[in-house]
Protein backbone atom coordinates (compact mmCIF):
# COMPACT_ATOMS: atom_id res chain seq x y z
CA UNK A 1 -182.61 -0.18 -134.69
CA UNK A 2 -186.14 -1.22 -135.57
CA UNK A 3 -187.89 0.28 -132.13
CA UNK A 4 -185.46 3.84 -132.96
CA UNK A 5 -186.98 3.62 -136.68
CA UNK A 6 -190.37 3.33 -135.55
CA UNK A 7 -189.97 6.02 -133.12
CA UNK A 8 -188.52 8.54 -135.50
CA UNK A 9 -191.26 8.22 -138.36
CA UNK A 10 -193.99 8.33 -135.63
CA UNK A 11 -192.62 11.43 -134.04
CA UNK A 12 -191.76 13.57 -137.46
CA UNK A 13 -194.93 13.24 -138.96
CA UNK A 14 -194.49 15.80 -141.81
CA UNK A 15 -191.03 14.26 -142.70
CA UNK A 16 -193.03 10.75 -143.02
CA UNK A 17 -195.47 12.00 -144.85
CA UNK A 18 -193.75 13.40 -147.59
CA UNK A 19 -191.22 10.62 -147.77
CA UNK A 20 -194.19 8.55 -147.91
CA UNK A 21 -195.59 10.65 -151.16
CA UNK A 22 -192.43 10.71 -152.76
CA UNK A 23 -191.84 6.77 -152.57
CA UNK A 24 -195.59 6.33 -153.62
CA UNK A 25 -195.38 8.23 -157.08
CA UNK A 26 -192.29 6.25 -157.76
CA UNK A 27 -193.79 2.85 -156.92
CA UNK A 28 -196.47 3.55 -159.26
CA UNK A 29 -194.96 4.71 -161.99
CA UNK A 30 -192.70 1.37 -161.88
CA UNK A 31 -195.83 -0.88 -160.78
CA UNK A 32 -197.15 1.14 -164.56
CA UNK A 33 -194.32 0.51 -166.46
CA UNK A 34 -193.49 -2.90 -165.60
CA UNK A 35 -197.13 -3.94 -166.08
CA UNK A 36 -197.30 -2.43 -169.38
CA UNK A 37 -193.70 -4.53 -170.43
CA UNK A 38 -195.05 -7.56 -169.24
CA UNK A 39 -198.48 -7.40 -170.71
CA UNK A 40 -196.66 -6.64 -174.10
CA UNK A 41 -194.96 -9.58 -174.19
CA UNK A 42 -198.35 -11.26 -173.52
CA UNK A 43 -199.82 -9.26 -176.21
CA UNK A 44 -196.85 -10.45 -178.83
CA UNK A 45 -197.89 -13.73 -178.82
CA UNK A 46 -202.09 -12.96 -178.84
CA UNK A 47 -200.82 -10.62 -181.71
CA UNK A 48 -198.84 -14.01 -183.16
CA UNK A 49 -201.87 -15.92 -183.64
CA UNK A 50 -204.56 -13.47 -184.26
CA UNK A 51 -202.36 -12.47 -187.06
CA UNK A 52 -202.94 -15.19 -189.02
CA UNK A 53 -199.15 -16.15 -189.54
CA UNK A 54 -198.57 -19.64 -191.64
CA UNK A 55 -196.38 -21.19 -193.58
CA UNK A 56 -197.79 -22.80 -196.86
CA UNK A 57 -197.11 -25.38 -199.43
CA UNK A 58 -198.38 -24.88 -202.49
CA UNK A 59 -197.46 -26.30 -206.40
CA UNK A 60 -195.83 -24.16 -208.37
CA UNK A 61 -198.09 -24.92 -211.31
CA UNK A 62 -201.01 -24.04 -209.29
CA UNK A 63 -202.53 -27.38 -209.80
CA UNK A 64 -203.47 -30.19 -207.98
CA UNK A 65 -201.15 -32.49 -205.76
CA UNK A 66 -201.42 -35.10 -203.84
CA UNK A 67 -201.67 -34.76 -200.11
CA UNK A 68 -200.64 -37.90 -198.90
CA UNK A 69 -196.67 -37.11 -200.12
CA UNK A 70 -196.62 -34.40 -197.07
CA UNK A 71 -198.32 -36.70 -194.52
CA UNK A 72 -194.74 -36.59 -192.43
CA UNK A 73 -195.35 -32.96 -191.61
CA UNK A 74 -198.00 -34.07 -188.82
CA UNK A 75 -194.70 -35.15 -186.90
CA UNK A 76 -193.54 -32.03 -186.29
CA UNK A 77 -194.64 -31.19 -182.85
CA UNK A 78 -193.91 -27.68 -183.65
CA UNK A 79 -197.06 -27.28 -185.78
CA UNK A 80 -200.31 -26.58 -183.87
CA UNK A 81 -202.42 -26.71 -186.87
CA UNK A 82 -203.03 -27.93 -190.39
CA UNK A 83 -205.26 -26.44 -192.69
CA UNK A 84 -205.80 -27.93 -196.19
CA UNK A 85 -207.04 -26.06 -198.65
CA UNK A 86 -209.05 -27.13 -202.46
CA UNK A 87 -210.44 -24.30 -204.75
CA UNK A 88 -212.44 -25.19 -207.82
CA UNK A 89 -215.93 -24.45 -209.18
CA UNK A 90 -219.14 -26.36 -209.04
CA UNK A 91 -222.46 -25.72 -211.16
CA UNK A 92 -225.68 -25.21 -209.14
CA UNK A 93 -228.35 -26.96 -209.45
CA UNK A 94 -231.56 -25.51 -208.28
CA UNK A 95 -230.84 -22.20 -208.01
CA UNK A 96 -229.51 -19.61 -209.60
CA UNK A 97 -226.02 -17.08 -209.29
CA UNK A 98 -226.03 -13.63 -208.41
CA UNK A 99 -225.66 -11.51 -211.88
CA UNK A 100 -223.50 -8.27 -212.10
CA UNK A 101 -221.55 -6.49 -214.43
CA UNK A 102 -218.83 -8.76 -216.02
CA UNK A 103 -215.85 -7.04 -216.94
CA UNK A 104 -215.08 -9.68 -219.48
CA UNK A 105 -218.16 -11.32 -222.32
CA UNK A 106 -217.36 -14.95 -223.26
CA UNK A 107 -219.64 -16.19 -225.57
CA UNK A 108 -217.73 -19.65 -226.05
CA UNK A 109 -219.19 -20.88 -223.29
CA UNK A 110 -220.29 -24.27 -222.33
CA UNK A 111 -223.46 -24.82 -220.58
CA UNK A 112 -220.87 -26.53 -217.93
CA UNK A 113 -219.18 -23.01 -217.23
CA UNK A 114 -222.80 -21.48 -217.18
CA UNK A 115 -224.61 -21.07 -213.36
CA UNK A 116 -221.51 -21.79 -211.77
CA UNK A 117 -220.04 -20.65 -208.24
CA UNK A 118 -216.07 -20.79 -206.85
CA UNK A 119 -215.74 -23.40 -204.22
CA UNK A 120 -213.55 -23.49 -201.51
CA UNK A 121 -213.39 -26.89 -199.58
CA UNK A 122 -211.05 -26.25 -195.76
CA UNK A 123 -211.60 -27.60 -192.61
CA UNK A 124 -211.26 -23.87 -190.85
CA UNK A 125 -212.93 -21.13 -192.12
CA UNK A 126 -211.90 -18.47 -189.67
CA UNK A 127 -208.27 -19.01 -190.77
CA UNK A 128 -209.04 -18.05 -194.20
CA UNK A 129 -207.70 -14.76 -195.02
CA UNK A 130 -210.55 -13.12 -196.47
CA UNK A 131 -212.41 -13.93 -192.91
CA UNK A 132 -209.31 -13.19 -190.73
CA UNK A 133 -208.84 -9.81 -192.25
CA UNK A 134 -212.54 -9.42 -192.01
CA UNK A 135 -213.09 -8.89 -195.92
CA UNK A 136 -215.75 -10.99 -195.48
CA UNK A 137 -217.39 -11.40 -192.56
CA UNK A 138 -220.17 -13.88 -190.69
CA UNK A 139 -223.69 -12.26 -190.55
CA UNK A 140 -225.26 -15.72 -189.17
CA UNK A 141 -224.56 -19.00 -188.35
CA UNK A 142 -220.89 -19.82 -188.05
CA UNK A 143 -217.72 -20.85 -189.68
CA UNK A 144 -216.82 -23.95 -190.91
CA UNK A 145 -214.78 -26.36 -188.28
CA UNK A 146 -212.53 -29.58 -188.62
CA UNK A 147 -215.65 -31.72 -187.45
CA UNK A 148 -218.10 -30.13 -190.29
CA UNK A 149 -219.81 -32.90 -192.41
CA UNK A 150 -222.23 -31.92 -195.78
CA UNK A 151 -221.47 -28.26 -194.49
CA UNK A 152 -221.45 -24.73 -196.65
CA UNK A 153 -221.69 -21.03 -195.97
CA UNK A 154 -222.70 -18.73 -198.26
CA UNK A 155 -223.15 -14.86 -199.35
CA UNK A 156 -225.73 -13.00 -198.02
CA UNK A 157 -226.72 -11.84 -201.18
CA UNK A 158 -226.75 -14.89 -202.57
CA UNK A 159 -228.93 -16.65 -200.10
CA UNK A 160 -231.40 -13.52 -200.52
CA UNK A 161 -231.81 -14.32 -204.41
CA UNK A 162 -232.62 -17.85 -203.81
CA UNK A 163 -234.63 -17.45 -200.47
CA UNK A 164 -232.51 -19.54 -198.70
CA UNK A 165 -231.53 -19.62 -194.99
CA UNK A 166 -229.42 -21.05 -192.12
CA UNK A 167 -230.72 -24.99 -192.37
CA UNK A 168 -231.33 -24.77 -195.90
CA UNK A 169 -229.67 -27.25 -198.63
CA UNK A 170 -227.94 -26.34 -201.65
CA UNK A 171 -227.42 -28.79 -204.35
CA UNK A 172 -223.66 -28.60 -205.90
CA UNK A 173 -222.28 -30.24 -209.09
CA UNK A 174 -218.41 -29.97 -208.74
CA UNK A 175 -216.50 -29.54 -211.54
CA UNK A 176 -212.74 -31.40 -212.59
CA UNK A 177 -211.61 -28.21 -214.50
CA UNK A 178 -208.43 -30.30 -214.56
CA UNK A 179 -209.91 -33.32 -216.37
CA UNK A 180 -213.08 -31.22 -218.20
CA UNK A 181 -215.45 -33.58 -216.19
CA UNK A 182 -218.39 -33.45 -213.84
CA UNK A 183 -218.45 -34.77 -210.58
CA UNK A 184 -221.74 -36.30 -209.27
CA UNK A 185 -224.14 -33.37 -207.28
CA UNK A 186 -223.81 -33.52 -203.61
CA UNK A 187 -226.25 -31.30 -201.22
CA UNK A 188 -224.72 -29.38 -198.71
CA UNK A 189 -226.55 -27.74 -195.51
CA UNK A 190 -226.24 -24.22 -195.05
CA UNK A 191 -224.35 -23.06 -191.44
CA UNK A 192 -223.17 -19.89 -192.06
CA UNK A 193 -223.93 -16.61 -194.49
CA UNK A 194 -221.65 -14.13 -194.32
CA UNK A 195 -221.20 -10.37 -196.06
CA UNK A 196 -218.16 -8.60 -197.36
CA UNK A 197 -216.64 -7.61 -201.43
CA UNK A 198 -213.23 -9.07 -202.01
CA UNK A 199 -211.35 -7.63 -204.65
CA UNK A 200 -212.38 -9.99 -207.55
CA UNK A 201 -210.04 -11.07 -210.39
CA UNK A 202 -212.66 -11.25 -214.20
CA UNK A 203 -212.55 -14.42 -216.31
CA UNK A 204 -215.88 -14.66 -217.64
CA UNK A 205 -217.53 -16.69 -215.52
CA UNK A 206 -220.62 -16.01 -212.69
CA UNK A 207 -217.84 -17.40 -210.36
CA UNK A 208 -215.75 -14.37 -211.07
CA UNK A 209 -218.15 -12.13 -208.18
CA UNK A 210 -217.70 -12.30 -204.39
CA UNK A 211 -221.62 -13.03 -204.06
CA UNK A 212 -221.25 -16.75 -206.10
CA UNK A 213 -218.15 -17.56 -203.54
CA UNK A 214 -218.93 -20.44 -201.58
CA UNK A 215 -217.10 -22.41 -198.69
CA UNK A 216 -217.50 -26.27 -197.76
CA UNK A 217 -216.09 -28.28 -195.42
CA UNK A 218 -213.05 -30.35 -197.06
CA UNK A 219 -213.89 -34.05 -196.12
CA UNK A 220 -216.98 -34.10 -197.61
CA UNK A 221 -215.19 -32.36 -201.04
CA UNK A 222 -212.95 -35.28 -201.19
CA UNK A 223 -215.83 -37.55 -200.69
CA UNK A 224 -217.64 -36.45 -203.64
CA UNK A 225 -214.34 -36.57 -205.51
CA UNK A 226 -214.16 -40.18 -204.73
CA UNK A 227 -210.72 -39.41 -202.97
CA UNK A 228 -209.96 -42.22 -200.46
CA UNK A 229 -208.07 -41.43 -197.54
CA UNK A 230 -204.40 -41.86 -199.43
CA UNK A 231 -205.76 -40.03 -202.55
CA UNK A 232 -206.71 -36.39 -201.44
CA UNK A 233 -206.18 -33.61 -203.05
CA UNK A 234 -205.46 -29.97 -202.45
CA UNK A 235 -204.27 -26.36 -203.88
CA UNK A 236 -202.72 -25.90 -200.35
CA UNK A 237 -201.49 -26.89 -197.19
CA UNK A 238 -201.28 -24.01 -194.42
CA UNK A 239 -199.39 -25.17 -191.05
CA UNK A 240 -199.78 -22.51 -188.36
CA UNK A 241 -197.39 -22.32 -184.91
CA UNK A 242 -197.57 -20.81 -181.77
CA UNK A 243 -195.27 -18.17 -182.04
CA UNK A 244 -192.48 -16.89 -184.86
CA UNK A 245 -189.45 -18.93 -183.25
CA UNK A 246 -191.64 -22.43 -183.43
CA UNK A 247 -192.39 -21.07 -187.43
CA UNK A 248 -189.00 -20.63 -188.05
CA UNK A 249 -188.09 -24.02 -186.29
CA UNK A 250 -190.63 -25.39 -188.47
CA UNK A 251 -190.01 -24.29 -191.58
CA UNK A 252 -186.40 -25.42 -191.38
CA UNK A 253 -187.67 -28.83 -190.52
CA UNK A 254 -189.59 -28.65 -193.62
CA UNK A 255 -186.21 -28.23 -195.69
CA UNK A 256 -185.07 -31.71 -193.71
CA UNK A 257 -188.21 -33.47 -195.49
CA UNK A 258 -186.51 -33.06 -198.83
CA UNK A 259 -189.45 -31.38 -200.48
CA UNK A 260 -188.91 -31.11 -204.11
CA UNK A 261 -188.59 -27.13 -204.30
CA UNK A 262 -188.37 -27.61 -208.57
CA UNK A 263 -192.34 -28.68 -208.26
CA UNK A 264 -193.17 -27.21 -204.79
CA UNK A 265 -193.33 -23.47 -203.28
CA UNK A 266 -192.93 -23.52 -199.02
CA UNK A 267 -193.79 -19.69 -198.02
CA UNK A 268 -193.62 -18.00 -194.57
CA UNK A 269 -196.39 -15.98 -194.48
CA UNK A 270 -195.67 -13.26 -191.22
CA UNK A 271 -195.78 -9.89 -192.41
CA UNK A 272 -199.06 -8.68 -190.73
CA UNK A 273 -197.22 -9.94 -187.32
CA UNK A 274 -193.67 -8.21 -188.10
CA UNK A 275 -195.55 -4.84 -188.80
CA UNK A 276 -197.52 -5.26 -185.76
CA UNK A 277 -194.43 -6.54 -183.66
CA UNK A 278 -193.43 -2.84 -184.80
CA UNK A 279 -195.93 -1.11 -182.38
CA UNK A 280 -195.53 -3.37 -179.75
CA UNK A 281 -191.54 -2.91 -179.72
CA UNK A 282 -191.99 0.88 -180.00
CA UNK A 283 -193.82 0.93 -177.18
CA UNK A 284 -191.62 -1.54 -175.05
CA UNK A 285 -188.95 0.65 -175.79
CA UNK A 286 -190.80 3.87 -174.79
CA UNK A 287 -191.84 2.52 -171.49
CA UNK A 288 -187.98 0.91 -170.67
CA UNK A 289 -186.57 4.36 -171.10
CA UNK A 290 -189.58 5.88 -168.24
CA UNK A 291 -188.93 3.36 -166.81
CA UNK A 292 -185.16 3.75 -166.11
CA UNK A 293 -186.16 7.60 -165.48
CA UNK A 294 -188.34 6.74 -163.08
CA UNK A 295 -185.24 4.57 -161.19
CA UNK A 296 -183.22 7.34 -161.58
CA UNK A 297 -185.18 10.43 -160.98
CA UNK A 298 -186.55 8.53 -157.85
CA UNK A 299 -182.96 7.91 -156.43
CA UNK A 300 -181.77 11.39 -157.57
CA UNK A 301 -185.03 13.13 -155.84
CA UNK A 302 -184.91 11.00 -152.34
CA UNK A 303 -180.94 11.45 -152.24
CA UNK A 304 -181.02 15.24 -152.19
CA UNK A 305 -183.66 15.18 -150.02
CA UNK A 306 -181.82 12.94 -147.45
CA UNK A 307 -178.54 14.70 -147.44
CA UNK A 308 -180.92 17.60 -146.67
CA UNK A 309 -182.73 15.83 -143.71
CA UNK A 310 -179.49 13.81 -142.38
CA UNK A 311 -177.70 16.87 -141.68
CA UNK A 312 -179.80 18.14 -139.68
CA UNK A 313 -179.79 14.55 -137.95
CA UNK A 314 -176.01 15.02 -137.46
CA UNK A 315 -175.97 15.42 -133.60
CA UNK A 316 -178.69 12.24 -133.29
CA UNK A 317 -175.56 10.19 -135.42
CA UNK A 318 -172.75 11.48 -133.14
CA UNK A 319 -174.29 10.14 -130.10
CA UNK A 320 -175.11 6.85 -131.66
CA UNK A 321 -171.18 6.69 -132.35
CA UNK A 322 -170.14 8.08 -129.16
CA UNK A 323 -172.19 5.28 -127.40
CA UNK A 324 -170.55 2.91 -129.91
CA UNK A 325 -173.18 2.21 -132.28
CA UNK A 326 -171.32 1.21 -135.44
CA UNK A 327 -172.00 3.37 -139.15
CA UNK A 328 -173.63 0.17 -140.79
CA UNK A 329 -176.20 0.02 -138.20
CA UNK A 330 -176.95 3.49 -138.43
CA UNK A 331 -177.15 3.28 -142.01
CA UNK A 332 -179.46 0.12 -141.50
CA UNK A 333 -181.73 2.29 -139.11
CA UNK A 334 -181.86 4.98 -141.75
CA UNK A 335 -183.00 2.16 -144.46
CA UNK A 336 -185.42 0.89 -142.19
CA UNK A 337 -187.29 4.07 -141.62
CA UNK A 338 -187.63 4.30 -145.29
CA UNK A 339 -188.70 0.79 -145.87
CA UNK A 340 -191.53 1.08 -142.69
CA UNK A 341 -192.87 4.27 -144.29
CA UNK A 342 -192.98 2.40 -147.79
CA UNK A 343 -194.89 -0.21 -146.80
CA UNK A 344 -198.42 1.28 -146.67
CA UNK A 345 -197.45 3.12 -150.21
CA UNK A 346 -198.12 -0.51 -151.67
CA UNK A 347 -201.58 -0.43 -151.39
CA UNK A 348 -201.99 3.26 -152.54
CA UNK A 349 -199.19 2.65 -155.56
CA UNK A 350 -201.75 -0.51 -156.44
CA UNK A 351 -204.69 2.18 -157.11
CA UNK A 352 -202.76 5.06 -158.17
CA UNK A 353 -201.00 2.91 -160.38
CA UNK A 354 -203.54 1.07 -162.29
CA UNK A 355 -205.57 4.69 -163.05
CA UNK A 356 -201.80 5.89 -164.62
CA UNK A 357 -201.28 2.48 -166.30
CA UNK A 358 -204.82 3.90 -168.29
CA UNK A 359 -203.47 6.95 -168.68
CA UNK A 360 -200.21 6.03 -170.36
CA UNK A 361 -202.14 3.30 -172.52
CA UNK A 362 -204.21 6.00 -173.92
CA UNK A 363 -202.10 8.76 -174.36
CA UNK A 364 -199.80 5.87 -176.54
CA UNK A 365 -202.20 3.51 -178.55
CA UNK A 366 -205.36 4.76 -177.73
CA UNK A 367 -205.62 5.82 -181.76
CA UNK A 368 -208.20 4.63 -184.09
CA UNK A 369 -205.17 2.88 -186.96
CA UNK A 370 -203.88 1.42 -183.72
CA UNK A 371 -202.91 -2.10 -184.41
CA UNK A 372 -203.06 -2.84 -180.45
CA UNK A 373 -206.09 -1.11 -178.35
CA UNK A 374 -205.69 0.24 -175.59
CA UNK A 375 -207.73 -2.04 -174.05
CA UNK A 376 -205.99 -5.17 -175.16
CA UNK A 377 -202.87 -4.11 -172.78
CA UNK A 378 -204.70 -3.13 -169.63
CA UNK A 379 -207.33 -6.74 -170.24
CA UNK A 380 -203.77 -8.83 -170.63
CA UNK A 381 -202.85 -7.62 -167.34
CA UNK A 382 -204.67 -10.15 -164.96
CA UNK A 383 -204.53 -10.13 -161.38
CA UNK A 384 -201.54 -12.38 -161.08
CA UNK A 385 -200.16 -10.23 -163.66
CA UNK A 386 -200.80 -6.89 -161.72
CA UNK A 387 -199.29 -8.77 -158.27
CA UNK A 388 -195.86 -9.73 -159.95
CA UNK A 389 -195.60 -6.82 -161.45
CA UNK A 390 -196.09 -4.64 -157.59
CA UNK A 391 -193.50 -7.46 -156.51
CA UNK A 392 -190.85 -6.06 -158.79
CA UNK A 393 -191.66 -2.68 -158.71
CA UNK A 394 -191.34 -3.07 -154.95
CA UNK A 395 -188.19 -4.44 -154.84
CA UNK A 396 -186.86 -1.81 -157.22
CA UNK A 397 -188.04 0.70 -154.98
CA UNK A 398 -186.04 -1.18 -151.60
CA UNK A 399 -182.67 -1.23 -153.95
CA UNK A 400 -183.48 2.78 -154.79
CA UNK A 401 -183.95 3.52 -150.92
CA UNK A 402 -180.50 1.23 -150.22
CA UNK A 403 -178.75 3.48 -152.67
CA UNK A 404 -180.24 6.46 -152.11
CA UNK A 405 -179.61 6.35 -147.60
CA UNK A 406 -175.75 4.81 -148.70
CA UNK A 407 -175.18 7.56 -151.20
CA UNK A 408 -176.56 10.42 -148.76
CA UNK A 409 -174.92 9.42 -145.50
CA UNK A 410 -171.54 8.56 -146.74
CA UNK A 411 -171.57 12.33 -147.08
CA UNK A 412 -171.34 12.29 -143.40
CA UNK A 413 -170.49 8.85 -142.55
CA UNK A 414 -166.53 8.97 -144.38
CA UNK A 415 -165.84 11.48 -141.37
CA UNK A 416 -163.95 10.19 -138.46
CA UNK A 417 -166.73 10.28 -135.40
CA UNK A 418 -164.10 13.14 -134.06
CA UNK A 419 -165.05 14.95 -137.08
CA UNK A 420 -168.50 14.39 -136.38
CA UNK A 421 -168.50 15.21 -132.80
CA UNK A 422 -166.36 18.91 -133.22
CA UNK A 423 -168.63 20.05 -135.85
CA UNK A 424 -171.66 19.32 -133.00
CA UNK A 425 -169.94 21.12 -129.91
């Protein structure tokens, strides 16, 4: 069988070569497609955690609470990371705020509430929301991390007014709005300055304007609070997961820890992900549906054209059955022509198909509101990637030649070889 295969694709040379074509285009169209579907799911979960998805605990009063009463929630394996969160203000002290127009005059106030910035103590930075959404955004230096000690960033603006730069100090008198006291100044060193207007909510106060927002690292913030380690305090707790099913998982958990929900608020926070999930499933869909086309077109298109070409091979099959030669092993000649000529297609399906992969990227996220760029599919799909993803396509393509050589000869195969034999004398 294999030595008649051989010898028929090397003698019709113009048969081969368009069989070989044909079975090229539809390997890379699948080796496209399935690439695409697996780099999406890739691209869910990079999507998952660049979206900033959390689940938070906050009081419902807005106050204070103790964090100590949720230490239990660093059991649950589920949880990747903890952020805490503290807002409050703090009064400089050797230099001055940044002055705009205040929507709001107060003239009853203290000298306290006078020169005074909005403090936010965390021990991540880049998981705030007004940095992940890029309302504000680092000009120099860096964010604040877990390991930050005596640490602050700053606006831009800000650090212009008071001549300040990246190594600088800035002396900060925290205020207990809760209790109306002062806190003892602390000085913090300047690592970051970033740039960027949130939308800002008037009271009043100098703190009220994005420029006179300020970040420190929490430790420190609890330090100068005189909070020992079962005494810390916080507006917020943010827990953050590798993917939605762990959140969910987690949050349900959180339910088990008999959290007082009369005091407490626990919040899943996933609606950039869900609306991004949205492009990403639209897309999966898009490229299942080609690619079940594809699968059928491709057996459609190499079926008619057998039936075509195996008629004309009818006296070659009645001497194989006059001579004996049974119909499964002519059908497993016919299958192996079409798997020898397939072979070298791989390599040329590998380059056609990863300048169509870019084509079908573009022409389907390649738009400037895109959540997902273009390039974020085609830079998911790593070599590995692009190798399992031939694999399949591959073996697709083998079951579409098995179907396609059964479906065209049992045209001519159900026939009695008597049949078979009359119709050739």
């Amino acid at each position: 069988m294999i030595k008649n295969a051989i010898a028929y694709i090397t003698r019709k040379k113009n048969r081969t070569f368009i069989i070989f074509v044909i079975l090229t285009i539809v390997l890379s169209c699948l080796y496209s497609c399935l690439t695409i579907m697996k780099s999406s799911n890739e691209i869910e979960k990079t999507l998952y955690e660049s979206s900033n998805s959390s689940i938070s605990i906050t009081k419902k009063d807005g106050k204070y609470f103790n964090v100590n009463q949720f230490k239990d929630i660093e059991k649950l394996k589920e949880i990747e990371e903890i952020i805490i969160q503290y807002d409050g203000l703090a009064k400089l002290k050797g230099a001055k705020v940044v002055s705009g127009e205040q929507k709001i005059n107060r003239e009853d106030l203290s000298d306290e509430f006078k020169n005074v910035v909005s403090l936010e103590a965390t021990n991540n930075t880049k998981r705030n929301i007004l940095f992940n959404s890029e309302v504000f955004t680092i000009k120099e230096g860096k964010n604040i991390e877990k390991n930050d000690k005596n640490s602050i960033i700053v606006h831009e603006e800000f650090a212009k007014q008071n001549n300040l730069k990246l190594g600088d100090e800035v002396d900060l008198e925290l205020l207990d709005t809760e209790k109306s006291g002062k806190i003892k100044s602390h000085k913090f060193e300047i690592i970051g300055i970033f740039s960027g207007k949130k939308q800002e909510t008037y009271t009043g106060l100098s703190s009220d304007f994005s420029e006179n927002m300020v970040f420190v690292d929490y430790s420190t913030s609890q330090e100068i609070l005189n909070n020992l380690e079962n005494n810390k305090i916080a507006n917020k707790i943010l827990m953050y997961s590798g993917s939605l099913e762990s959140t969910d998982l987690v949050l349900n958990k959180l339910k088990e820890l008999k959290i007082d929900e009369s005091m407490y608020s626990i919040e899943k926070d996933s609606n950039v992900f869900e609306e991004s999930l949205e492009s990403v499933s639209g897309i999966k869909h898009i490229i299942k549906v080609m690619t079940y086309s594809i699968m059928l077109g491709g057996m459609i298109v190499l079926s008619l054209i057998l039936v075509l070409w195996l008629r004309e091979r009818i006296y070659e099959i009645g001497i194989f059955l006059s001579i004996g030669t049974s119909k499964m092993q002519i059908i497993m000649q016919f299958i192996l022509e079409l798997i020898f000529i397939s072979m070298p297609s791989i390599i040329s399906s590998l380059l056609l198909g990863n300048v169509l992969l870019k084509v079908i990227v573009d022409g389907f996220i390649n738009s400037e509101d895109s959540i997902i760029s273009g390039g974020s599919l085609i830079n998911n799909s790593g070599f590995m990637l692009n190798i399992g993803a031939l694999g399949q396509s591959y073996l697709i393509l083998i079951s579409i030649i098995v179907l396609s050589v059964v479906f065209a000869s049992s045209l001519i195969l159900i026939k009695k070889p008597k049949e078979i034999l009359s119709k050739i004398s």
